[in-house]
Every structure is written in C-alpha cells, then in structure tokens.
C-alpha atoms as a PDB file:
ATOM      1  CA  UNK A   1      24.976  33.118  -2.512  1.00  0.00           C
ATOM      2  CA  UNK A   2      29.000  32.750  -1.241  1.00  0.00           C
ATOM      3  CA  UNK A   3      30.064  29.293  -1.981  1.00  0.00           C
ATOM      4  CA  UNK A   4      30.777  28.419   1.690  1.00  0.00           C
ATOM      5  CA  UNK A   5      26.952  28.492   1.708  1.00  0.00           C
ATOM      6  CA  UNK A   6      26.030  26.737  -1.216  1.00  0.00           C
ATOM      7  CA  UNK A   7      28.955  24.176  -0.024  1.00  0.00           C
ATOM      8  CA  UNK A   8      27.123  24.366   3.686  1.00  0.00           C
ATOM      9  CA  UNK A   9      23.509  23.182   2.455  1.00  0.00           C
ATOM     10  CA  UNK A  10      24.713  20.550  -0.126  1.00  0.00           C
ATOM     11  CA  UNK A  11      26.445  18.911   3.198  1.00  0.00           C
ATOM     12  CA  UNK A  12      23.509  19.499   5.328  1.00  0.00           C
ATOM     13  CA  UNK A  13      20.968  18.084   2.523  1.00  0.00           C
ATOM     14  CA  UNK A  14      23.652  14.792   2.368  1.00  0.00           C
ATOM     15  CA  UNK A  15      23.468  14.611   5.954  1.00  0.00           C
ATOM     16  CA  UNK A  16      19.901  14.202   5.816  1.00  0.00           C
ATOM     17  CA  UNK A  17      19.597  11.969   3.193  1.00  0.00           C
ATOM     18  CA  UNK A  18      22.666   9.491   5.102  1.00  0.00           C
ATOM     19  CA  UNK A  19      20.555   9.923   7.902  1.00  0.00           C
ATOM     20  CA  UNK A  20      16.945   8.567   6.406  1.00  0.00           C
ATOM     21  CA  UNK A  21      18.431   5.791   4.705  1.00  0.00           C
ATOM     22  CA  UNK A  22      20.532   4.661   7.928  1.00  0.00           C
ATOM     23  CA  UNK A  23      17.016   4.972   9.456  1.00  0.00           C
ATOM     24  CA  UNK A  24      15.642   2.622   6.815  1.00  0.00           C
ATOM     25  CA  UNK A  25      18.306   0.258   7.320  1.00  0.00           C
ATOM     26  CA  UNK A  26      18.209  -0.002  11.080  1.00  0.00           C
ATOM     27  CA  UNK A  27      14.334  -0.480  11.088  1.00  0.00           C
ATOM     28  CA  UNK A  28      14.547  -3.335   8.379  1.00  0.00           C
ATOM     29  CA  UNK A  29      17.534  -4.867  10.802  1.00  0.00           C
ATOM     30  CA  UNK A  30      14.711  -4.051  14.180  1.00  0.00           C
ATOM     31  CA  UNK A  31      12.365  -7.061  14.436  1.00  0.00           C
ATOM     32  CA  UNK A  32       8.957  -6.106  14.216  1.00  0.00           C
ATOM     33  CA  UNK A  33       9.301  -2.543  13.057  1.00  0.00           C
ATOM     34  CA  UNK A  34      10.226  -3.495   9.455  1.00  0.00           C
ATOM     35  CA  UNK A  35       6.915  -5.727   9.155  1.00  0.00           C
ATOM     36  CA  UNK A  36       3.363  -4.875  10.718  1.00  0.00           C
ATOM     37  CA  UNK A  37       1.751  -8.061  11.831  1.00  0.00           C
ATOM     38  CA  UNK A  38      -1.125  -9.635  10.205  1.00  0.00           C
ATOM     39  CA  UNK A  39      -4.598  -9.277  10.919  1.00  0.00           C
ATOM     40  CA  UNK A  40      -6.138 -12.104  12.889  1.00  0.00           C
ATOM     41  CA  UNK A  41      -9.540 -11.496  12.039  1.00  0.00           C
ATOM     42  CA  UNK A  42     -11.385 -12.859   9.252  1.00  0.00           C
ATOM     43  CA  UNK A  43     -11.309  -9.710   6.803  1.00  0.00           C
ATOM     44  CA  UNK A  44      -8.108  -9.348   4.439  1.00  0.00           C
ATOM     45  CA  UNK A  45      -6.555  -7.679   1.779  1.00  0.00           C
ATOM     46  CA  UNK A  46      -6.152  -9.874  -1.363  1.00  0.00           C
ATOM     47  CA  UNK A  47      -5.562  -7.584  -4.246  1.00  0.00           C
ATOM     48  CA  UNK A  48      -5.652  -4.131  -5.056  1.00  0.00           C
ATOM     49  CA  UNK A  49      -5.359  -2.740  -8.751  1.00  0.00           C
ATOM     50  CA  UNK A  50      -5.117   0.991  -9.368  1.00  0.00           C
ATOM     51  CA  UNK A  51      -7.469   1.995 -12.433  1.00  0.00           C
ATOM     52  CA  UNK A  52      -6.690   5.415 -12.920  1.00  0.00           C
ATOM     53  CA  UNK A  53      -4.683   8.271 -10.192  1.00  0.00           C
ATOM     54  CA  UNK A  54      -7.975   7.921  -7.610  1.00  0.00           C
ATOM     55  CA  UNK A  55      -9.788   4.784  -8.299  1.00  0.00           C
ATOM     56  CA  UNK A  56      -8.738   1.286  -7.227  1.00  0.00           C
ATOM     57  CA  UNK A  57     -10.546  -2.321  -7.305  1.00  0.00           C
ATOM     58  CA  UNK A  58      -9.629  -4.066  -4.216  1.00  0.00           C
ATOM     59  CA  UNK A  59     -10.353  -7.624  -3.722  1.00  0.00           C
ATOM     60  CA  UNK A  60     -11.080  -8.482   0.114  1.00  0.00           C
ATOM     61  CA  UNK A  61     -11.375 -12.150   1.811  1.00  0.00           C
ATOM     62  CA  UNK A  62     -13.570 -12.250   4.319  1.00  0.00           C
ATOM     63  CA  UNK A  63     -14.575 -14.877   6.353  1.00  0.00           C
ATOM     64  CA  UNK A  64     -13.821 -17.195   3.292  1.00  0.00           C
ATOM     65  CA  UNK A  65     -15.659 -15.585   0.859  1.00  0.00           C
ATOM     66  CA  UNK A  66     -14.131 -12.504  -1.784  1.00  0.00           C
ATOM     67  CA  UNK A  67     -15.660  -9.295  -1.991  1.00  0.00           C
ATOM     68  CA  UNK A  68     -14.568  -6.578  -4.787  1.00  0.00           C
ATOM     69  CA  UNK A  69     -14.948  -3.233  -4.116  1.00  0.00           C
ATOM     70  CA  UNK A  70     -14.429   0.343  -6.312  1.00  0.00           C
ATOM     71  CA  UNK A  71     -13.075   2.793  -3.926  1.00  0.00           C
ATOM     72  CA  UNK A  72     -11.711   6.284  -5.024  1.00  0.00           C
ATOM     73  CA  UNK A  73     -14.464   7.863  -7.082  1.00  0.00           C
ATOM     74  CA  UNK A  74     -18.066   9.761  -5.683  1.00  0.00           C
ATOM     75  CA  UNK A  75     -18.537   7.226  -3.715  1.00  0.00           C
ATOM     76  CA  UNK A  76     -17.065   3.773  -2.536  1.00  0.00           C
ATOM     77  CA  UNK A  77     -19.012   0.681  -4.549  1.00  0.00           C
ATOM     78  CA  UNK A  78     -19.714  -2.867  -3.728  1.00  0.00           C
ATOM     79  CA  UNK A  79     -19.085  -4.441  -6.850  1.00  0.00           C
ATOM     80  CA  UNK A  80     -20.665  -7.983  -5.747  1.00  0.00           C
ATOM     81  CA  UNK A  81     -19.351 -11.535  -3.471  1.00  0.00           C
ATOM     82  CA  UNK A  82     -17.248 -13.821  -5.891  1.00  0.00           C
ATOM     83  CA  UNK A  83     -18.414 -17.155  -4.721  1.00  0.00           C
ATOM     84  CA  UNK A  84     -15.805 -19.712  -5.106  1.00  0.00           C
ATOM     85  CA  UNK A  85     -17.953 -22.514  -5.654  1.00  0.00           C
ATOM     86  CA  UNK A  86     -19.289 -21.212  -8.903  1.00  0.00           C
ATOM     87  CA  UNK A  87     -17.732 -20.943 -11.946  1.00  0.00           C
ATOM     88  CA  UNK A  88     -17.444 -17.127 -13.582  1.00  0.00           C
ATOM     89  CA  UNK A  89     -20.247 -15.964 -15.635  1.00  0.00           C
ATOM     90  CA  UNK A  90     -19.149 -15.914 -19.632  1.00  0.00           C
ATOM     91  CA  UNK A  91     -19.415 -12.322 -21.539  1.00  0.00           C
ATOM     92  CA  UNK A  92     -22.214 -12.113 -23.313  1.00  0.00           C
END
C-alpha cells in the first residue's frame, strides 16, 4: 500500500467520524429529535438492571401498580405485582 493511499483512507475515515459527531451535535441542538416523547399511557419503564450479557430485571409501572419482569433467558418471566401498600416480605 503507497502512502498516498494509506494517507487517502486515514482522511476519508476522519471525515466520517467529523461527520457522525456533527450529526450528533445538530440532532441534540434539533428540538424533538434529541428526546423521544413520553408515553401517555399508563404502562412505563421504571428500572431496568442487566444480570448477566442476556438477562435483565425490568421494573414496569402500570396503571399505578409495579410489575418486575425477567426478560432475556428461555423465556420472558413475570416475576410478581409489588404492591405499594404492603410492606416487603422479610428473608426467611
């Protein structure tokens, strides 16, 4: 490889990169591109904590209530409601 090319793609790589983060920049400056709206409906994400590279516990409001939930693994898993009216069950 001549060094006029090697020269020639290490411009054109820089180019691109300038040219994503000059993206970025103008989208944060954009109203409404930077941030999605909310959801209006009653269901929304709380939490989310990854347990390993595929499995995450998300915690989910709905309608005033909480609902955790495995997702990642076999199959997605209703862990159970957490009722905010009653106090958390101590370890055995």
């Amino acid at each position: 490889m001549s060094p006029i090319s090697l020269l020639t793609a290490v411009l054109a790589l820089l180019g691109v990169v300038g040219l994503i983060l000059l993206t970025r920049r103008a989208a944060l400056l954009l109203p409404g591109i930077a941030r999605l709206p909310r959801a209006a409906g009653p269901l929304r994400l709380e939490q989310t904590l990854a347990l390993d590279a595929r499995r995450r516990l998300l915690l989910v409001g709905c309608s005033g209530r909480k609902l955790l939930l495995l997702t990642g693994g076999g199959q997605d898993v209703v862990v159970g409601w957490l009722d905010p009216a009653e106090p958390p069950e101590p370890p055995p």
